[in-house]
Protein backbone atom coordinates (compact mmCIF):
# COMPACT_ATOMS: atom_id res chain seq x y z
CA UNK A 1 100.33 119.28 103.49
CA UNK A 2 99.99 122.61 102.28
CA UNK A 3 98.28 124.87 99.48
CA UNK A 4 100.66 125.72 96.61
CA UNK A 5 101.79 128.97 96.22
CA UNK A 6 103.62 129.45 92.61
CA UNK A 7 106.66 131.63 93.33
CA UNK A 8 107.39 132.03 89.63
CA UNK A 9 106.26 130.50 86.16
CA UNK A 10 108.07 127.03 84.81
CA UNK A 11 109.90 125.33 81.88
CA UNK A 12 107.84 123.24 80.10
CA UNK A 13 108.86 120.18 77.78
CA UNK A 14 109.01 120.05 74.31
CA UNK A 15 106.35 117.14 74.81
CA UNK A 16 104.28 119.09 76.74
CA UNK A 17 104.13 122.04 74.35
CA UNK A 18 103.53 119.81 71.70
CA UNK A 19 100.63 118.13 73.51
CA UNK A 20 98.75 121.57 74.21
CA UNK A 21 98.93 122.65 70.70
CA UNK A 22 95.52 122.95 69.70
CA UNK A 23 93.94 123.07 72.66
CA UNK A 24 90.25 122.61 73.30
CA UNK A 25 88.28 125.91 73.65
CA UNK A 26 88.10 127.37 77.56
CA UNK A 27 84.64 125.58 78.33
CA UNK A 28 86.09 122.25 76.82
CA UNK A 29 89.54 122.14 78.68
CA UNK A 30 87.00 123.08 82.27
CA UNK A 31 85.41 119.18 81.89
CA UNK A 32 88.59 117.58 81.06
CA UNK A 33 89.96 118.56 84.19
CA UNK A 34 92.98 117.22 85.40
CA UNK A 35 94.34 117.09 88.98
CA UNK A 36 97.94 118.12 90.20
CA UNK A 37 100.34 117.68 92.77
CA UNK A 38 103.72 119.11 93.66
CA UNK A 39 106.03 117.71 95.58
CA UNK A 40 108.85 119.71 97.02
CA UNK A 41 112.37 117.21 98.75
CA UNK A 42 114.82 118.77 101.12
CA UNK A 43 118.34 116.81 101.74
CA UNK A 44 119.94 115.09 103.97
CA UNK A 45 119.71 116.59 107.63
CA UNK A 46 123.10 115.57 109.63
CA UNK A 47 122.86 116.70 113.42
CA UNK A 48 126.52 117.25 113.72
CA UNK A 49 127.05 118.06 118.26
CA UNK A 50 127.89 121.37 116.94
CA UNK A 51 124.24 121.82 115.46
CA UNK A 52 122.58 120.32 118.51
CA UNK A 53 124.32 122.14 121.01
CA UNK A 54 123.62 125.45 118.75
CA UNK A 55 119.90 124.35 119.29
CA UNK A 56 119.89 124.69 123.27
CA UNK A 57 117.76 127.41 124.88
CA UNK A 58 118.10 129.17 127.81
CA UNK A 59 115.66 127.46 129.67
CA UNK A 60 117.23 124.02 128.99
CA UNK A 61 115.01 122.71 125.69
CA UNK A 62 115.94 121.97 122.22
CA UNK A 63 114.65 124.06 119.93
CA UNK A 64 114.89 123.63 115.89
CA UNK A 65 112.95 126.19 114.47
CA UNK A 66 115.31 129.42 114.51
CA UNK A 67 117.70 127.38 112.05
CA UNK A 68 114.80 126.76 109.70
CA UNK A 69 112.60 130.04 110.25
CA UNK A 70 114.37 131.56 107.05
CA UNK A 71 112.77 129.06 104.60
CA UNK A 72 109.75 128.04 106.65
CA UNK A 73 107.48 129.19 104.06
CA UNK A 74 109.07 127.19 101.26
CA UNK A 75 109.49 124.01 103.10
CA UNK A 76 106.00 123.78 103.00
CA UNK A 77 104.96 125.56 100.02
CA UNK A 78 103.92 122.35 98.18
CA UNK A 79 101.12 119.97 98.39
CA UNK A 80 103.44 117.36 99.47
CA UNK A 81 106.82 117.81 101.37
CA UNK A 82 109.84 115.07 102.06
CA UNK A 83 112.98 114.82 103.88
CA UNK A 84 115.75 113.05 104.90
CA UNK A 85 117.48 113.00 108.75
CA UNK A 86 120.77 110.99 108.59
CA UNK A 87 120.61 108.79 112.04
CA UNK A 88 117.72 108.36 114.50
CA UNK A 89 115.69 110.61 116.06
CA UNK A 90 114.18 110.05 119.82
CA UNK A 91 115.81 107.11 120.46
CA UNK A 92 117.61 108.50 123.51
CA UNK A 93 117.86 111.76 125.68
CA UNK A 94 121.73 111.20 125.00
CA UNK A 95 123.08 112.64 122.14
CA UNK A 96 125.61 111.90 119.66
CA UNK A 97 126.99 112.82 115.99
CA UNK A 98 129.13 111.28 113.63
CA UNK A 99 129.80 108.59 113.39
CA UNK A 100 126.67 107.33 115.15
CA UNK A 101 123.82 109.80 115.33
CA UNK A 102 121.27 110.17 117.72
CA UNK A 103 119.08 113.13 117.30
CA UNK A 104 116.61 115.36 119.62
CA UNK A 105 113.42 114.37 118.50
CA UNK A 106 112.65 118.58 118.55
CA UNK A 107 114.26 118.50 115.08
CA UNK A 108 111.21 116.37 114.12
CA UNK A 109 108.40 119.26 115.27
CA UNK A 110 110.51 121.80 113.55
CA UNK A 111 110.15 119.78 110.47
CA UNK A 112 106.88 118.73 111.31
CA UNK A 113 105.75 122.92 111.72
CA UNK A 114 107.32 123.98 108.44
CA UNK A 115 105.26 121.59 106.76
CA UNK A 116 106.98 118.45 106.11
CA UNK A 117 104.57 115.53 105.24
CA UNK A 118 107.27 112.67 105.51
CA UNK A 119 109.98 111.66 106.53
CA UNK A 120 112.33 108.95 104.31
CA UNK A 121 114.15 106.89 106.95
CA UNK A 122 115.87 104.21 104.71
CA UNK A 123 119.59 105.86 105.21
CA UNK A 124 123.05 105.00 106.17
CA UNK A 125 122.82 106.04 109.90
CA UNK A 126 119.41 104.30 110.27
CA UNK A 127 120.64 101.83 112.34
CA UNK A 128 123.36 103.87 114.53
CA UNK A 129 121.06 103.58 117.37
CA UNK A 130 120.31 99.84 116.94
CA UNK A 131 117.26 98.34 115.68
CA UNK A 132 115.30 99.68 118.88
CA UNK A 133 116.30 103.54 117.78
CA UNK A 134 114.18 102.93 114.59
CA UNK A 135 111.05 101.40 116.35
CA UNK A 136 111.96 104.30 118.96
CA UNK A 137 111.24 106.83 115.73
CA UNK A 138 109.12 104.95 114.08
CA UNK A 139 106.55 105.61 117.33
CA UNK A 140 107.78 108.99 117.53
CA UNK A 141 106.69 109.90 114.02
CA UNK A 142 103.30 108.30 114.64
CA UNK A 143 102.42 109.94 117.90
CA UNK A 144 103.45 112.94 116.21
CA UNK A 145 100.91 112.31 112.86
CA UNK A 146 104.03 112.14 111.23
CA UNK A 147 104.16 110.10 107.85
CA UNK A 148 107.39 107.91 107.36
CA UNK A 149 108.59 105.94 104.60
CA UNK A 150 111.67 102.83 104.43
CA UNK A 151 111.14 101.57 107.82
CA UNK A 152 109.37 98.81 109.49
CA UNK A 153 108.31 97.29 112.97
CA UNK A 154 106.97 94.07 111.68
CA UNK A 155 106.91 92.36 108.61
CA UNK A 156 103.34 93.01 107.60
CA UNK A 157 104.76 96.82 107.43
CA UNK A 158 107.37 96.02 105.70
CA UNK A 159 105.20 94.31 102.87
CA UNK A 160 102.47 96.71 102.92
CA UNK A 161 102.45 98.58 99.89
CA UNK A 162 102.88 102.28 100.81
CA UNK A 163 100.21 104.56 98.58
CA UNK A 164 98.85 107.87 99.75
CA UNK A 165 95.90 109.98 97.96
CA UNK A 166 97.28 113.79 97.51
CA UNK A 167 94.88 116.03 95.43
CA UNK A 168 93.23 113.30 93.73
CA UNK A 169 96.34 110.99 92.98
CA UNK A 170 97.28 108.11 94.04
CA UNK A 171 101.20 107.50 94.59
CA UNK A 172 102.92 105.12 95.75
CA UNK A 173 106.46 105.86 97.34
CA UNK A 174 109.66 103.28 97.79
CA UNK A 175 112.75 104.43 99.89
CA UNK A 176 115.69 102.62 100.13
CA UNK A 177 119.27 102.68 101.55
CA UNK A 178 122.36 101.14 99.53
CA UNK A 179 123.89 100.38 103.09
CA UNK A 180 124.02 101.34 106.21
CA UNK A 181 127.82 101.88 107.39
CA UNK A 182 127.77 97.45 108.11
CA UNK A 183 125.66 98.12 111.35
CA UNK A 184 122.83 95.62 109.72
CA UNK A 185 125.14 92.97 110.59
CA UNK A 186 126.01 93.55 114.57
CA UNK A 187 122.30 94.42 114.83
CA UNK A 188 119.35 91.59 115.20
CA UNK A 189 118.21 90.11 112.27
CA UNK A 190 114.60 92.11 111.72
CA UNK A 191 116.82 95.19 111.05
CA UNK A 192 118.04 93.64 107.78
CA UNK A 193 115.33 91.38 107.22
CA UNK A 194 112.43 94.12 107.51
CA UNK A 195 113.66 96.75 109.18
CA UNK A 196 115.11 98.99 106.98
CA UNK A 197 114.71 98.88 102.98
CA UNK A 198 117.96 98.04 101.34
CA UNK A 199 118.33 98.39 97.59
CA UNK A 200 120.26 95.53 97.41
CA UNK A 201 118.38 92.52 98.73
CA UNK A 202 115.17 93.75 97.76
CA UNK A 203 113.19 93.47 94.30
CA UNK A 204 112.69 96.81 92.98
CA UNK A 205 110.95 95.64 90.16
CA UNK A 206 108.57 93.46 92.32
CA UNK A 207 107.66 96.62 94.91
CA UNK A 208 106.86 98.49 92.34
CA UNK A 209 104.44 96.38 90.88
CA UNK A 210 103.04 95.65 94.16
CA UNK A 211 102.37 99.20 94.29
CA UNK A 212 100.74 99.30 91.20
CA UNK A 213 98.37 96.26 92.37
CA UNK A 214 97.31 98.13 95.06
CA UNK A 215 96.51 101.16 93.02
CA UNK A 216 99.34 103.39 92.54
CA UNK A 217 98.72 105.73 89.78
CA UNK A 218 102.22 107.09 90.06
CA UNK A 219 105.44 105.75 91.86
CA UNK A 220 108.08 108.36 93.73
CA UNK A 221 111.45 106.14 95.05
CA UNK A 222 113.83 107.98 97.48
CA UNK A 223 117.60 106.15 97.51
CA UNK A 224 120.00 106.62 99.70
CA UNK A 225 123.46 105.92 97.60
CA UNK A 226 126.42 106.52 96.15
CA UNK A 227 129.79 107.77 96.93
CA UNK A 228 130.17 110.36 99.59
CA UNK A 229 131.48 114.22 97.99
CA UNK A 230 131.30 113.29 94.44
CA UNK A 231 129.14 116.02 92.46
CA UNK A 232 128.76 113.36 89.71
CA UNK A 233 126.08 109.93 89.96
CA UNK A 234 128.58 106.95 90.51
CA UNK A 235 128.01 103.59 88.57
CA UNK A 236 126.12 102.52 91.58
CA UNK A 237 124.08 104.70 91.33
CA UNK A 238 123.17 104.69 87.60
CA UNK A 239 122.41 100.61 87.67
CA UNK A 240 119.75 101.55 90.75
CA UNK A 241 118.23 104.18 88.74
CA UNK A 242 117.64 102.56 85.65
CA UNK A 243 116.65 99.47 87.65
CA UNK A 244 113.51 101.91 88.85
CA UNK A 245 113.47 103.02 85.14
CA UNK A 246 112.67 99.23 84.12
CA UNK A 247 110.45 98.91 87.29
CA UNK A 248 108.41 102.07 85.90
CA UNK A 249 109.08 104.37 88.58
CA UNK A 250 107.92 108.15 87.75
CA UNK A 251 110.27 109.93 89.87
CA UNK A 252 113.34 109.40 91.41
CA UNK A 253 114.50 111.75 94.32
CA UNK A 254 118.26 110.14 95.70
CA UNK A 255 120.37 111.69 98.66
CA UNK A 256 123.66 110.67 100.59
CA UNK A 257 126.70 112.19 98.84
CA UNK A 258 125.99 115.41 100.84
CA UNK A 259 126.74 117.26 97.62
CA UNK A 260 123.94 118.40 94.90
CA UNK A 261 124.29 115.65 91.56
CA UNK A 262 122.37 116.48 88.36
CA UNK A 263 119.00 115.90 87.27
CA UNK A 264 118.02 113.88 84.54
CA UNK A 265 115.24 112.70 82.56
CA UNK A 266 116.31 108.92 82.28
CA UNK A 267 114.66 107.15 79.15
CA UNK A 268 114.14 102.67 78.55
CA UNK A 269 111.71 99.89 79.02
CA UNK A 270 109.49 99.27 81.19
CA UNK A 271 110.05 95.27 82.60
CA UNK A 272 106.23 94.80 83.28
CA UNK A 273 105.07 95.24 79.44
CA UNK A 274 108.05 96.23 77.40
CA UNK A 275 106.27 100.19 77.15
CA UNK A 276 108.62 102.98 76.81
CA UNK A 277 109.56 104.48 80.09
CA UNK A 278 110.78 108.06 81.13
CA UNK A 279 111.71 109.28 84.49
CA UNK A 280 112.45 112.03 85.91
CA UNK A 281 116.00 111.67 88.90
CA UNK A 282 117.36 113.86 91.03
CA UNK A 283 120.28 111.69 92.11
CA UNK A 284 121.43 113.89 95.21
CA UNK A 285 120.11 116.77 96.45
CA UNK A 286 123.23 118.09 98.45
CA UNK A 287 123.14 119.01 102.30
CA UNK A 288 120.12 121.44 103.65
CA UNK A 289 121.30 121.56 107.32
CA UNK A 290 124.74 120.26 108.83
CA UNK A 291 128.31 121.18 110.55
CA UNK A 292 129.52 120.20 106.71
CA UNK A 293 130.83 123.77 105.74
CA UNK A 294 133.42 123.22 102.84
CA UNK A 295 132.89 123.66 99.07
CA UNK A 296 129.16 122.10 97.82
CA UNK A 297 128.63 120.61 100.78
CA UNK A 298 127.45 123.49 102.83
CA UNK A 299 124.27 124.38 100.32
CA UNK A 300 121.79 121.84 99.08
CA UNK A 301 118.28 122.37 96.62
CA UNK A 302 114.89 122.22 97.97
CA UNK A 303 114.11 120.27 94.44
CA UNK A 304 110.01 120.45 93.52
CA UNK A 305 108.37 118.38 90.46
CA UNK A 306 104.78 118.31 89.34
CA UNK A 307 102.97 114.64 89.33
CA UNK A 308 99.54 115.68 86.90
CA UNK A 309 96.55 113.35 86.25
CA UNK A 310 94.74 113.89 82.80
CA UNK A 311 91.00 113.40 81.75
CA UNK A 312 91.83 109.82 81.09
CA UNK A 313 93.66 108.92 84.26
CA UNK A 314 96.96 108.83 83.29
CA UNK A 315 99.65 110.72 85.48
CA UNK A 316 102.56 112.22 84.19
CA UNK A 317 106.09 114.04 86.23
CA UNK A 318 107.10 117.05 84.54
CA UNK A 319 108.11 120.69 85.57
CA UNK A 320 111.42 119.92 87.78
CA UNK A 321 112.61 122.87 89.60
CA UNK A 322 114.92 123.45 92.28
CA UNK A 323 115.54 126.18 95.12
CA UNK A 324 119.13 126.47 96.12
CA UNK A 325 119.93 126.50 99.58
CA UNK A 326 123.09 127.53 101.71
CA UNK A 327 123.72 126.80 105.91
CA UNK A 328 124.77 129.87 107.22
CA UNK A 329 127.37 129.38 110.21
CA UNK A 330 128.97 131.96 112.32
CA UNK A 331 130.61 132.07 115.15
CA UNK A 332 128.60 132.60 118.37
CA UNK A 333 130.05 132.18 121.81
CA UNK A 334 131.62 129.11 122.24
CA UNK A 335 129.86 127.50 118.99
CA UNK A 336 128.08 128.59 116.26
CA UNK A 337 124.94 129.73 115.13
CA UNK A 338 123.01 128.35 112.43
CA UNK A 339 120.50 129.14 109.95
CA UNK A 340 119.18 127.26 106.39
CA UNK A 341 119.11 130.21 103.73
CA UNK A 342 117.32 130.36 101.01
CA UNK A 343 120.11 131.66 98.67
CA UNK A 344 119.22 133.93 96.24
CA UNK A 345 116.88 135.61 98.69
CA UNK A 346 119.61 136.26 101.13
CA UNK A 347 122.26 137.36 98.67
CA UNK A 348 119.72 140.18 97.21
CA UNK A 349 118.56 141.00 101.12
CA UNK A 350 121.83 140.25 103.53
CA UNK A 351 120.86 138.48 106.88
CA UNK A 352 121.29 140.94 109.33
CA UNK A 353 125.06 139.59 111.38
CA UNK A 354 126.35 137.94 108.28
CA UNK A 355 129.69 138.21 108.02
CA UNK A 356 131.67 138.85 104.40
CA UNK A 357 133.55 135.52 105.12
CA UNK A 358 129.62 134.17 105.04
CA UNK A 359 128.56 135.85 102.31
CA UNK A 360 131.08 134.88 100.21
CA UNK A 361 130.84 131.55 100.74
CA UNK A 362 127.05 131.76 99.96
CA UNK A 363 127.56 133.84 97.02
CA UNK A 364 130.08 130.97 95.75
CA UNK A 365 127.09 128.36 96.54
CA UNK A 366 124.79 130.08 94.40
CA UNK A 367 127.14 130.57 91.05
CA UNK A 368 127.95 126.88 91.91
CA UNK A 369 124.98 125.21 92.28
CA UNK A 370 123.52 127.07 89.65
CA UNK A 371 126.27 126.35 86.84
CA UNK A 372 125.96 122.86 88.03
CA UNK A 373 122.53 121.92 87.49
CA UNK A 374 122.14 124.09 84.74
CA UNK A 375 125.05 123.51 81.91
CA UNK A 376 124.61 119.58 82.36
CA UNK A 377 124.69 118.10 78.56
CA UNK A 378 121.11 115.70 78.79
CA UNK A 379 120.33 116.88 82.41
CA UNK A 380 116.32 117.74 82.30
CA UNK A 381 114.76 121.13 81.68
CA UNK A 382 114.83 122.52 85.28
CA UNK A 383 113.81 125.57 86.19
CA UNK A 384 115.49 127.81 89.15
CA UNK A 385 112.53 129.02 91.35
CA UNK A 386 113.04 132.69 92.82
């Protein structure tokens, strides 16, 4: 968890403006005091072999933190930080990519050093490596103080709600996968009974209120769905979000199509008591480090939202705001060399090495992902963060 460090000023809602007209005097607003936290979600990690072999030193290891050095300081530049890793990581010194990944576990203390918080682990590839490569992660992210969400060893995890306390807030986070690539079936049956979180044989409406028993002042699902390379939320993927829309989840943060999707304020009914419902979802947030290099899916969004507790307890999602992101890949020996870029930065101050074949693809990234999130007719108010 780290200390949040604006980088620039945000939108605000025409609700929100309309709530601080006529505000109290200085001294006033000091005792009604609210508390805040922002979140910041990266997408989907896929350790292509290319990636991992780029990641071999010299002296034999596996190191991760080159690739991410260049955005370091934004991964973490939030009071809470998620991501995704398609497939398994530390389930075995041998490794593998698609279509069944098994990951160094080094990419997990890169991720871990920049300042990610958790890790969602509901995904597709979750069970490439059996249901043993998810305990096998499951202990590597707690030796490692590593928080996880949409996994279980037992079934007591499983049905523990999951709610942790940042800044003064309670939240409660659900993560889910719409599948995972029919493994659940050859596997044994704790991986689809409790193992992994699947949208589609659990009760969304039930977790969530089981949250909400427990004390969850604010709920924060991450999905894993839809159709792979399509830049717009499938039918799929609509039904699951205004499922969590009726279940009264705040936030919805979805990954998988390896592509960035829009992001929407999605307005109905709460199930529970009938109460109007809004909720702010991000339903992909594109790539932010893979071998993927053609068109959208070799750039992502480091997307950040604001979770705010007022005088009287009640905790609101507003201020949506996204970095764009682009994986630089060149060249380099008999592979490539990689590097996550954050993109604006780099096109105003060129990586030293780039070539013009890289640049223009990043510079394409940027007036893509930018026209795409921001022309959207009913997408939310989202500001671009410099």
């Amino acid at each position: 968890m780290r200390t949040l460090r604006r980088l620039t000023a945000f939108a605000v809602s025409l609700s929100l403006l309309l709530a601080f007209a006529g505000a109290p005097s200085p001294a006033k607003a000091q005792e009604a005091s609210t508390n805040k936290a922002v979140f910041r979600c990266l997408g989907d990690f896929v350790l292509h072999m290319p990636v991992i072999d780029a990641a071999r030193t010299a002296d034999g290891g596996i190191d991760f933190h080159p690739m991410l050095a260049p955005v370091a300081d934004l991964i973490g530049d939030a009071d809470f930080t998620v991501a995704n890793v398609d497939g398994v990581m530390g389930a075995s010194d041998v490794y593998s990519g698609y279509p069944r990944f098994s990951s160094p576990v080094e990419l997990m203390d890169a991720l871990q050093d920049a300042g990610v918080d958790m890790l969602t682990m509901a995904n597709n590839h979750a069970l490439d490596c059996d249901y043993d490569g998810v305990i096998a992660q499951l202990n590597a992210c707690d030796a490692r103080g590593m928080d996880h969400i949409g996994a279980a060893r037992s079934q007591k995890e499983h049905d523990t709600p999951q709610i942790r306390e940042i800044n003064g807030i309670r939240v409660g986070f659900m993560n889910y996968t719409a599948h995972a690539n029919g493994r659940e079936e050859a596997c044994v049956p704790e991986a689809a009974a409790y193992g992994i979180n699947f949208a589609y044989t659990s009760n969304l409406a039930r977790d969530a209120q089981a949250l909400r028993d427990a004390g969850a002042e604010a709920i924060v699902a991450f999905m894993h769905w839809g159709e792979e390379y399509n830049r717009v939320a499938d039918r799929e993927e609509e039904i699951l979000a205004y499922r969590l829309v009726a279940a009264g989840v705040d936030v919805v943060v979805g990954g998988h199509p390896h592509v960035i999707q829009r992001i929407y304020w999605l307005n109905g009914e709460r199930l529970s008591d009938g109460a109007p419902q809004s909720t702010l979802c991000c339903y992909s947030l594109g790539n932010f480090l893979s071998n993927q290099q053609s068109e959208y899916q070799n750039c992502g969004i480091i997307f950040e939202f604001t979770l705010e507790k007022d005088a009287s307890g009640k905790v609101t999602a507003h201020s949506p705001g996204y970095i764009p992101v682009f994986v630089w890949r060149e060249e380099a020996g008999d592979g490539y060399f990689y590097q996550v870029l954050a993109t604006e930065r780099a096109l105003n101050n060129v990586p030293e090495g780039m070539s013009q074949a890289a640049y223009g693809r990043m510079k394409l990234s940027w007036e893509d992902t930018t026209r795409h999130l921001g022309t959207a007719a009913g997408a939310a108010e989202c500001i671009h963060i410099q």
